[in-house]
C-alpha atoms as a PDB file:
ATOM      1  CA  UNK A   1     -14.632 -30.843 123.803  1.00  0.00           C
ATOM      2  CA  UNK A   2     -13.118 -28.400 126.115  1.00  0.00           C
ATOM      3  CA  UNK A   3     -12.358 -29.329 129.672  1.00  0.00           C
ATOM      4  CA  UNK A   4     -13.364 -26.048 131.318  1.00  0.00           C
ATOM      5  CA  UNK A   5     -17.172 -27.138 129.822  1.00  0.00           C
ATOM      6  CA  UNK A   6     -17.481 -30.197 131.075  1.00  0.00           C
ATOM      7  CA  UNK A   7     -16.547 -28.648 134.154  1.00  0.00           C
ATOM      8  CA  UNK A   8     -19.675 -26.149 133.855  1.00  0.00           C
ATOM      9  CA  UNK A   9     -22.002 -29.210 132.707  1.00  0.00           C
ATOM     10  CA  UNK A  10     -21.342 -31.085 136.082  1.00  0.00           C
ATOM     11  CA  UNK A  11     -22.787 -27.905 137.859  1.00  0.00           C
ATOM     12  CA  UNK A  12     -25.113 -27.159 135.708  1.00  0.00           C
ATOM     13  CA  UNK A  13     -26.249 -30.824 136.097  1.00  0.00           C
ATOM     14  CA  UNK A  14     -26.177 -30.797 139.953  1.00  0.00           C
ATOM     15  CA  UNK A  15     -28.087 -27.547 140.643  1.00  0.00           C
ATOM     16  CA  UNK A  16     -31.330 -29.061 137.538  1.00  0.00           C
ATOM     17  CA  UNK A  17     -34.025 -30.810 138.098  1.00  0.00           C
ATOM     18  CA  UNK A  18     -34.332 -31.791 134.129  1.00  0.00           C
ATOM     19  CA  UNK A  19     -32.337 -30.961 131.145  1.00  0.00           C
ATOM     20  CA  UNK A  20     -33.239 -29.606 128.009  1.00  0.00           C
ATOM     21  CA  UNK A  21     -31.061 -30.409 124.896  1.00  0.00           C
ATOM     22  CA  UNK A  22     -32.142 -28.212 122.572  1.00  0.00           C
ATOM     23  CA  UNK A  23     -31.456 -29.725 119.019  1.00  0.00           C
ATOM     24  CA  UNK A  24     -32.281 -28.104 115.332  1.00  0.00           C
ATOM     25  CA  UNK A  25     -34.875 -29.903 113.458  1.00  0.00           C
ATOM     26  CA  UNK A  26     -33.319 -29.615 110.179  1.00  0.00           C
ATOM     27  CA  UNK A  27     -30.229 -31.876 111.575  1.00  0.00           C
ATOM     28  CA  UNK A  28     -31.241 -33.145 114.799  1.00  0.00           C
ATOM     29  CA  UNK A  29     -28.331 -36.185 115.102  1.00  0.00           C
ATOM     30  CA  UNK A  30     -25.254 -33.266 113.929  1.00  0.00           C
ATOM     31  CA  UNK A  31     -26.714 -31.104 116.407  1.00  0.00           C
ATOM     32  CA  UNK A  32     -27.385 -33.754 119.384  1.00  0.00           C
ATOM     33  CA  UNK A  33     -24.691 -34.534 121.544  1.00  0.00           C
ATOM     34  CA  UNK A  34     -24.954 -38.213 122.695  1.00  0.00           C
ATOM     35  CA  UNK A  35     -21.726 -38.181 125.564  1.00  0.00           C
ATOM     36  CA  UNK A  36     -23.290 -35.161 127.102  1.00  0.00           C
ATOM     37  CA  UNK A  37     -26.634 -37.379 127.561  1.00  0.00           C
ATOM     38  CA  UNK A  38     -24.454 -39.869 129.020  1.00  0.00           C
ATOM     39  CA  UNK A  39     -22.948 -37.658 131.418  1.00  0.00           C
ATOM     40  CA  UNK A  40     -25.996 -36.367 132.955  1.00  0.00           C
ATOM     41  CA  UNK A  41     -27.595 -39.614 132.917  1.00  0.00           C
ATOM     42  CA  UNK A  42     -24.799 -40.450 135.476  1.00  0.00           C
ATOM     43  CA  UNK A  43     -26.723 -37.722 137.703  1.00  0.00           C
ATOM     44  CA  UNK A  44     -29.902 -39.338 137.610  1.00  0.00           C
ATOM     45  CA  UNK A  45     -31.412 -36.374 135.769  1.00  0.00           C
ATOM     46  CA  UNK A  46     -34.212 -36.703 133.158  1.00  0.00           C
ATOM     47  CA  UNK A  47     -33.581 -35.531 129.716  1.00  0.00           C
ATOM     48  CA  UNK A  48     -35.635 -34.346 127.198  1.00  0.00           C
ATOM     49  CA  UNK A  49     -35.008 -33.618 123.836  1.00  0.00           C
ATOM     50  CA  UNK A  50     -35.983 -30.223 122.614  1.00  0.00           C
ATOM     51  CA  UNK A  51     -36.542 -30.657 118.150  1.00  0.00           C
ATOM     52  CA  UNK A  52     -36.558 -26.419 117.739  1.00  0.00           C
ATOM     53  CA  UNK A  53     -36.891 -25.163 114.430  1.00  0.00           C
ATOM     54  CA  UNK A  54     -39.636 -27.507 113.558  1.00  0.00           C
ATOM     55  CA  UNK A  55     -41.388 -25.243 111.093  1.00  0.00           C
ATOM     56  CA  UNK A  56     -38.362 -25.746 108.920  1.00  0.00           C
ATOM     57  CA  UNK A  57     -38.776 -28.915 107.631  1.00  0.00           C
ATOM     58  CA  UNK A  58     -40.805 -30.710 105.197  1.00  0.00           C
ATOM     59  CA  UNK A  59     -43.545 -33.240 106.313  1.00  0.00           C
ATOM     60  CA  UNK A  60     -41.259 -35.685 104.946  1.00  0.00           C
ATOM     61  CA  UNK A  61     -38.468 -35.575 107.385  1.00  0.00           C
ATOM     62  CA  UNK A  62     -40.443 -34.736 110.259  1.00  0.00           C
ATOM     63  CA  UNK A  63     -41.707 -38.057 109.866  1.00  0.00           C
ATOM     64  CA  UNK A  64     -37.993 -39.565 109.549  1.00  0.00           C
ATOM     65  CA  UNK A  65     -37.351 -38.106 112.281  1.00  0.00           C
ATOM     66  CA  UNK A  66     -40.322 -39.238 114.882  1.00  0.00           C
ATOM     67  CA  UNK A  67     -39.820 -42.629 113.127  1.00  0.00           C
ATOM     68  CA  UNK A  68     -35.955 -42.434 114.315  1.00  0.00           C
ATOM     69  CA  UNK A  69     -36.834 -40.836 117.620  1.00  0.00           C
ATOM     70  CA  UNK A  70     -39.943 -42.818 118.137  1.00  0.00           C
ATOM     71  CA  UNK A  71     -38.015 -44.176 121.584  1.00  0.00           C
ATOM     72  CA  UNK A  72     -36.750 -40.656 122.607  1.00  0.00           C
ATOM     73  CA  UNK A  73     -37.940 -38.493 125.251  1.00  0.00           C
ATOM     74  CA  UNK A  74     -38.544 -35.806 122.685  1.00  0.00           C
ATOM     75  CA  UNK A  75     -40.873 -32.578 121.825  1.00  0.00           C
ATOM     76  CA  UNK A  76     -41.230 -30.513 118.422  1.00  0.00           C
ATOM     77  CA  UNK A  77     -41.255 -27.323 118.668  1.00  0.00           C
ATOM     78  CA  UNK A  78     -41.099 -23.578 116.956  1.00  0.00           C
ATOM     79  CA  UNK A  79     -39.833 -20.937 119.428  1.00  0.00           C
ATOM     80  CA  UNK A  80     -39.922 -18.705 116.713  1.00  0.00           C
ATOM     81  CA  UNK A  81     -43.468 -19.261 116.261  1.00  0.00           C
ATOM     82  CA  UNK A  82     -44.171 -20.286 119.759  1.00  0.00           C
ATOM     83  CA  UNK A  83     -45.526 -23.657 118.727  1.00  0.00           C
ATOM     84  CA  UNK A  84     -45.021 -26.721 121.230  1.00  0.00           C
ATOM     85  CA  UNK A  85     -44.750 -24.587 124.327  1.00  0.00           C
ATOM     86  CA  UNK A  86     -47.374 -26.452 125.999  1.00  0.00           C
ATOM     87  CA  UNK A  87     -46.712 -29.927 125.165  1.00  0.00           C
ATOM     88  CA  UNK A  88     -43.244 -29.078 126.286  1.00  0.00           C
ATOM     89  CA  UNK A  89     -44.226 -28.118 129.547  1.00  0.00           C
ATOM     90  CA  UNK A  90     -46.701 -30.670 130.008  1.00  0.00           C
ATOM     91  CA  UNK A  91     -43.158 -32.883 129.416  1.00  0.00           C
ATOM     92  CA  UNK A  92     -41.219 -31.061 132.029  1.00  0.00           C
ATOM     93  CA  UNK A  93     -44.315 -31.536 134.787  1.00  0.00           C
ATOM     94  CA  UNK A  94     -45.100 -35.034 133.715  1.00  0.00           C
ATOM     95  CA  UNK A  95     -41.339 -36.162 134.907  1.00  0.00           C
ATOM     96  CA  UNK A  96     -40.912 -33.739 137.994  1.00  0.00           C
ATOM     97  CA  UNK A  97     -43.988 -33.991 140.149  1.00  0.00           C
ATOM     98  CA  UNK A  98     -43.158 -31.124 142.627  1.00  0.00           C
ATOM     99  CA  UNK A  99     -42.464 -27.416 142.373  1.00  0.00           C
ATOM    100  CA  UNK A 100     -40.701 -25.280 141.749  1.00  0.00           C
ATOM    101  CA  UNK A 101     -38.457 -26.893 139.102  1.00  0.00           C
ATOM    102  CA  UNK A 102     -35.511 -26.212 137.986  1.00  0.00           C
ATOM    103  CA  UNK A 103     -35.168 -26.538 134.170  1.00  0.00           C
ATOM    104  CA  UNK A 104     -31.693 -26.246 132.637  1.00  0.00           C
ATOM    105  CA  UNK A 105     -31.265 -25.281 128.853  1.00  0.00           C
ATOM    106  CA  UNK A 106     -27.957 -27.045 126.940  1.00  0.00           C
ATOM    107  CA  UNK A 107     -27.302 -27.006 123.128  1.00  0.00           C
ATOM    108  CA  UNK A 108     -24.868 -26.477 119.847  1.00  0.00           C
ATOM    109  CA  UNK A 109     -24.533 -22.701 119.092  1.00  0.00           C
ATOM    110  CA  UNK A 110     -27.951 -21.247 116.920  1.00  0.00           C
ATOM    111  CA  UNK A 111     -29.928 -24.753 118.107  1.00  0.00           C
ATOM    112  CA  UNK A 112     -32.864 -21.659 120.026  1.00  0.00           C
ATOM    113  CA  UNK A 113     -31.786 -21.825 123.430  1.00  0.00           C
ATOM    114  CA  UNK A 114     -32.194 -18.483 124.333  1.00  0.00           C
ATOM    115  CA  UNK A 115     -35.566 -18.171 121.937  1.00  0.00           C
ATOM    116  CA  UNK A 116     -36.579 -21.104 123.525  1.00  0.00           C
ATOM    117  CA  UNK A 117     -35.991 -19.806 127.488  1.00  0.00           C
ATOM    118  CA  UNK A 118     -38.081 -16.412 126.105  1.00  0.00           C
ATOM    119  CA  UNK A 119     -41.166 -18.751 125.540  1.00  0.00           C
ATOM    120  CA  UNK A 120     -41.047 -20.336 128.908  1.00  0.00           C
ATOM    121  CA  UNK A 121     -40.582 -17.524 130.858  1.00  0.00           C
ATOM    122  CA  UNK A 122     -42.766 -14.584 132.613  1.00  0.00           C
ATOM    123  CA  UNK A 123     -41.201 -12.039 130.942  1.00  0.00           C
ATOM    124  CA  UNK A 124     -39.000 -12.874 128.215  1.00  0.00           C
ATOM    125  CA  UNK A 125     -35.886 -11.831 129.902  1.00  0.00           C
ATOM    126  CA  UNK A 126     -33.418 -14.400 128.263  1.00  0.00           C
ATOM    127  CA  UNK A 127     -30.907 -12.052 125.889  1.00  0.00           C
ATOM    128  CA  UNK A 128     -30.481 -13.499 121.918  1.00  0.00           C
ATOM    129  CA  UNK A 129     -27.896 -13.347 119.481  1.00  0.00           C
ATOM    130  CA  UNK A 130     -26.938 -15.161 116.412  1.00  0.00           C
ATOM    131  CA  UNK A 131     -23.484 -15.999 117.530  1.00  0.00           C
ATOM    132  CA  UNK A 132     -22.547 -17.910 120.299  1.00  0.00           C
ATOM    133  CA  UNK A 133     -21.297 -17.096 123.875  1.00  0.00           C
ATOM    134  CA  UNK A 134     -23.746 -14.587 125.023  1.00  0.00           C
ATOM    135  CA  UNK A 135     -25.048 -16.278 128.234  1.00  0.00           C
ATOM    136  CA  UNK A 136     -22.687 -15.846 131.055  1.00  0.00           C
ATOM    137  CA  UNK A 137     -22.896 -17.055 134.620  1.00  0.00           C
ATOM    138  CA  UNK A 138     -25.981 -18.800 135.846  1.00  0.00           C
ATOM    139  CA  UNK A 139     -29.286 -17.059 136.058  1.00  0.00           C
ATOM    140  CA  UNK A 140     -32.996 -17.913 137.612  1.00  0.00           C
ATOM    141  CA  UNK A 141     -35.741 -17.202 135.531  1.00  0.00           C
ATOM    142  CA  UNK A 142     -39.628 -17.395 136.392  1.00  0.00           C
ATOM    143  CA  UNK A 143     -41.098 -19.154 134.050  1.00  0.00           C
ATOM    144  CA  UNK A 144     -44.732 -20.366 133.351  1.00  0.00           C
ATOM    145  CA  UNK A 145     -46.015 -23.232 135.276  1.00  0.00           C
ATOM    146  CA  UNK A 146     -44.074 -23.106 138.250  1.00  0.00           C
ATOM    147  CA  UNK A 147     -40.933 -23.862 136.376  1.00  0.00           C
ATOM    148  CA  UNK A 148     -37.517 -21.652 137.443  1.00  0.00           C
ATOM    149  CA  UNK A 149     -35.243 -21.678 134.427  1.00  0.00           C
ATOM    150  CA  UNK A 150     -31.552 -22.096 134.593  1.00  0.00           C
ATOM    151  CA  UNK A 151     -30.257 -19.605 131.713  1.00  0.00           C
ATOM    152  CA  UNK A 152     -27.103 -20.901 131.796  1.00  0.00           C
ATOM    153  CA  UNK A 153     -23.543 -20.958 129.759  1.00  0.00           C
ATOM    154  CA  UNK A 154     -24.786 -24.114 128.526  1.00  0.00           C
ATOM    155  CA  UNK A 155     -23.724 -23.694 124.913  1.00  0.00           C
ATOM    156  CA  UNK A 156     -21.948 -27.241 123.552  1.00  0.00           C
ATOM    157  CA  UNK A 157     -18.663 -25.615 122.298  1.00  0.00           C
ATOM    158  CA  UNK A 158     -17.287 -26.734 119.043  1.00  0.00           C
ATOM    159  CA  UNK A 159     -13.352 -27.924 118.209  1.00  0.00           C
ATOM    160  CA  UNK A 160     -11.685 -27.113 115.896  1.00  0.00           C
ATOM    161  CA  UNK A 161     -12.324 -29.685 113.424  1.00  0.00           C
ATOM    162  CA  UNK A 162     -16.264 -29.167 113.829  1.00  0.00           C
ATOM    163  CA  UNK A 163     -16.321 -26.096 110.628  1.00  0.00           C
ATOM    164  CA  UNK A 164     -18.826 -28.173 108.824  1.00  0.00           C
ATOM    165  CA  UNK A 165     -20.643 -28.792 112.026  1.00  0.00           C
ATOM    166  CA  UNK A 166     -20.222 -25.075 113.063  1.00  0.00           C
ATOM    167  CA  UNK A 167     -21.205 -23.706 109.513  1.00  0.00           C
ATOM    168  CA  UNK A 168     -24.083 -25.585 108.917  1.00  0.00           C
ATOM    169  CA  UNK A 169     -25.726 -24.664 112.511  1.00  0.00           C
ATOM    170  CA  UNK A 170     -25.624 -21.069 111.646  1.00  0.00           C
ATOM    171  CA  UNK A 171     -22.603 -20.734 114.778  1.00  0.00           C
ATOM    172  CA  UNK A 172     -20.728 -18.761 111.995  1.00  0.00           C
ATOM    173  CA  UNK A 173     -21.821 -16.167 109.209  1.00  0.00           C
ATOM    174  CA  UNK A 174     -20.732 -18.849 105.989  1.00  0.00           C
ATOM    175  CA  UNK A 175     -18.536 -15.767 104.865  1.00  0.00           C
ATOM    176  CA  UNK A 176     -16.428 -16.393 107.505  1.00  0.00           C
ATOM    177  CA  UNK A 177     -15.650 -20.475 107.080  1.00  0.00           C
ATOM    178  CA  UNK A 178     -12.111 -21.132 106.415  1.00  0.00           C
ATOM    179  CA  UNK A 179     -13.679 -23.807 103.474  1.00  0.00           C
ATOM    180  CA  UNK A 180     -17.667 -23.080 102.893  1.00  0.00           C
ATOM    181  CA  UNK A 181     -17.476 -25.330  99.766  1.00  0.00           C
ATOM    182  CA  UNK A 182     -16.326 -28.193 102.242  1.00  0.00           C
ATOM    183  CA  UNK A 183     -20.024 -27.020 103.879  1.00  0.00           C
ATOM    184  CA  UNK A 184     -21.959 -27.022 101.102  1.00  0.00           C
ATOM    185  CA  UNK A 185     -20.793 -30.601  99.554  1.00  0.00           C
ATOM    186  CA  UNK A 186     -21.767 -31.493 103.187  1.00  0.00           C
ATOM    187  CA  UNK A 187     -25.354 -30.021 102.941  1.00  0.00           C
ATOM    188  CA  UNK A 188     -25.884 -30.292  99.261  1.00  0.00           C
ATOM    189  CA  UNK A 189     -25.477 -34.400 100.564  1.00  0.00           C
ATOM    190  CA  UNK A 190     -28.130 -34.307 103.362  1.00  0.00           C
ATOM    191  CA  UNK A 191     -30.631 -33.102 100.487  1.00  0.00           C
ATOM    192  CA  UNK A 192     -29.548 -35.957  98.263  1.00  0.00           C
ATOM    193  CA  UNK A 193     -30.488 -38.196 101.157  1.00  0.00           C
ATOM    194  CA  UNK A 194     -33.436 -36.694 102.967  1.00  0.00           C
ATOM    195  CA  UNK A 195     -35.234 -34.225 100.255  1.00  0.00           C
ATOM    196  CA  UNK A 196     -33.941 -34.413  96.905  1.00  0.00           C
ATOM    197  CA  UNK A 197     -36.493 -33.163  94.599  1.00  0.00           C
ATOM    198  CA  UNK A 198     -36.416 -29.785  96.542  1.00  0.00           C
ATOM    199  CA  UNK A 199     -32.412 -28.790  94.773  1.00  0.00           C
ATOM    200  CA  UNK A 200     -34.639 -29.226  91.471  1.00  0.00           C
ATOM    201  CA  UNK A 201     -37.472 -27.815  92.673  1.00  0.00           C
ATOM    202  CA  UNK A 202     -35.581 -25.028  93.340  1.00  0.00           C
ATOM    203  CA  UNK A 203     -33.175 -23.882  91.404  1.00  0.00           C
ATOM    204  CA  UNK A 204     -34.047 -26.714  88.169  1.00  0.00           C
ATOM    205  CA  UNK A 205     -30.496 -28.630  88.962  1.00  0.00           C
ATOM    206  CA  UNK A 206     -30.353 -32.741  88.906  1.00  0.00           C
ATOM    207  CA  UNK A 207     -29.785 -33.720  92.473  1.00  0.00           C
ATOM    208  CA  UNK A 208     -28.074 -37.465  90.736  1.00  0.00           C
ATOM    209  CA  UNK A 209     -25.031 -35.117  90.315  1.00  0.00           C
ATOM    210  CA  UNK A 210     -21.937 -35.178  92.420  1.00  0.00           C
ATOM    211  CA  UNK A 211     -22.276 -32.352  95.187  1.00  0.00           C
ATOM    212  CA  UNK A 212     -19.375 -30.835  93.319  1.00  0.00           C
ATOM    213  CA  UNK A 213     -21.090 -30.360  90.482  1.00  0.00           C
ATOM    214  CA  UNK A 214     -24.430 -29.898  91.927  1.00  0.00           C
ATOM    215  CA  UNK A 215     -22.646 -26.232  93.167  1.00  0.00           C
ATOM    216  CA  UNK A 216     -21.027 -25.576  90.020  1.00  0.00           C
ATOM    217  CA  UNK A 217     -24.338 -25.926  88.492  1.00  0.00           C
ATOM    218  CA  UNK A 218     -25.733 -23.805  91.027  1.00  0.00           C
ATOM    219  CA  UNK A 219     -23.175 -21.057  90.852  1.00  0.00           C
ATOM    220  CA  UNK A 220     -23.861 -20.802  87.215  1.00  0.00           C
ATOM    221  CA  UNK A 221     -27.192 -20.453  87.438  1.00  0.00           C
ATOM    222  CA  UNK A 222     -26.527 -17.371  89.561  1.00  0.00           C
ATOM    223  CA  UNK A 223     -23.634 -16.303  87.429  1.00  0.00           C
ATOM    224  CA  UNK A 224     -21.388 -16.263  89.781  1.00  0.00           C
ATOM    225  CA  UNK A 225     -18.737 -16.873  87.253  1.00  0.00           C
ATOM    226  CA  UNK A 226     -14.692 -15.718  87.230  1.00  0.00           C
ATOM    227  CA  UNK A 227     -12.661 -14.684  84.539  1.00  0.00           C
ATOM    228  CA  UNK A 228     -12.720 -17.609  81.784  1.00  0.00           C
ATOM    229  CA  UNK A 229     -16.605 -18.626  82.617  1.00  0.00           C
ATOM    230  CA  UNK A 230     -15.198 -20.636  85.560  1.00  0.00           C
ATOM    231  CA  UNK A 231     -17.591 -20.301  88.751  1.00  0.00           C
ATOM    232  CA  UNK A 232     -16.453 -19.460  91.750  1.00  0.00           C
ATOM    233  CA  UNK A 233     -17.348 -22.139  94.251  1.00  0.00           C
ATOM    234  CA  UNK A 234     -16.336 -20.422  96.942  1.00  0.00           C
ATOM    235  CA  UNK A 235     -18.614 -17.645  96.449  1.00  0.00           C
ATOM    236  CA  UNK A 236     -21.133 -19.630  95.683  1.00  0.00           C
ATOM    237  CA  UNK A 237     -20.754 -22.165  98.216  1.00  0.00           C
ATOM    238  CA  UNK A 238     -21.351 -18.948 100.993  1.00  0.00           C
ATOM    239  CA  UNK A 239     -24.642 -18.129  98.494  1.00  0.00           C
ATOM    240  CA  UNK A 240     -25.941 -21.735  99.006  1.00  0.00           C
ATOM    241  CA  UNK A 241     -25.114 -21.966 102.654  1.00  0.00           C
ATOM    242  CA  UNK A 242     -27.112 -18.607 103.171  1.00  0.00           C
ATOM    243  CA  UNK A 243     -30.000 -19.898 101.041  1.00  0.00           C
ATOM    244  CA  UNK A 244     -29.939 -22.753 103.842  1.00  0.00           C
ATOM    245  CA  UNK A 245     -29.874 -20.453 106.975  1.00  0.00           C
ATOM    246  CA  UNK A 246     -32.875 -17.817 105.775  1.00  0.00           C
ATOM    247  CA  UNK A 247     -34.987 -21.220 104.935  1.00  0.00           C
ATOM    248  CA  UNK A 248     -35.341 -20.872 101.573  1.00  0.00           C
ATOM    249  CA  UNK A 249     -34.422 -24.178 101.154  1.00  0.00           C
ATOM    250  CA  UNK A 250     -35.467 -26.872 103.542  1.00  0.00           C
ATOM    251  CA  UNK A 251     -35.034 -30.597 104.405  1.00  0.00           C
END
């Protein structure tokens, strides 16, 4: 993690009430970050965990999930479909008992948080974008029920090493991963373990198959083939991943 962010944390920390760590519901543990909890539990400062992107999952795994998070501070909810808001404020003023409070926003690239500070506030003044690094310096929102929100730099940077991570949070367009097969194998495995029957639901492939040759059979179905009938992973790897992003396919 990089220094200069841990740095920002500490006064992002300080000048909170509460933090939200917003996390994506279709991979909640890749896109939770467990030292940063840590670190503001140092502070003293109440966390809650944000599940965004609820309406993306199966029944299924949202009940994985509460079962695995059944000891969490935690609350489901759809920014995108502004489902949750309430509960989540109810949250907020159920740990901080004066007003106003300050609410800061932290999470992985594409986890909401901007789509998520638009739903809390007055006037919807938080700016999106799919790619990271928009937010810059710290800014005071209104938002509703006396909270003031802390739309912050507050983005959990990746390292190097984190292209699976980054690629399968949406942080990077899958056409521009150095290895989006690497990605796929990665995802086509969290379907094997969490909603199987959807790859053959889908697209009428075996999910018992090795991920390699769960995208092989994939690409071929989409005839994304090369010279000699060979497919080309790669191309269909980025196919898959998009597949993935626009929900077509969910856990």
């Amino acid at each position: 993690m990089k220094k200069g962010f841990w740095t920002t944390v500490k006064d992002i920390i300080r000048k909170a009430d509460i933090i939200l760590e917003i996390l994506d519901a279709r991979m909640p543990e890749i896109t939770r970050n467990r030292k940063l909890e840590e670190y503001g539990a140092g502070f003293g400062k109440p966390f809650i965990l944000v599940i965004n992107k609820a309406d993306l999952i199966s029944d299924t795994a949202r009940r994985n999930i509460k079962d695995a998070y059944r000891e969490q501070n935690c609350v489901w909810v759809s920014a995108t479909h502004s489902k949750g808001i309430r509960e989540l404020v109810a949250m907020i003023k159920n740990k901080i008992k004066r007003a106003p409070i300050k609410v800061a926003f932290i999470g992985y690239p594409n986890t909401g948080k901007s789509s998520l500070i638009n739903q809390l506030s007055r006037g919807g003044r938080a700016r999106t974008s799919p790619e990271s690094g928009l937010t810059r310096g710290i800014q005071l929102i209104g938002g509703k029920g006396g909270l003031m929100l802390m739309d912050t730099p507050g983005v959990v940077p990746f390292e190097d090493r984190d292209e699976i991570r980054l690629g399968l949070v949406s942080g990077i367009s899958p056409a521009k991963l150095r290895d989006p097969d690497l990605v796929a194998y990665k995802l086509i495995e969290m379907f094997q373990k969490t909603n199987p029957a959807v790859l053959e639901r889908t697209y009428g492939i075996d999910p018992k198959q090795e991920p390699e040759e769960i995208l092989i059979a994939y690409g071929r179905k989409l005839n994304m083939l090369q010279k000699g009938s060979i497919v080309d992973e790669q191309r269909a790897a980025i196919h898959f991943l998009m597949d993935w992003h626009s929900g077509k396919i969910r856990l």
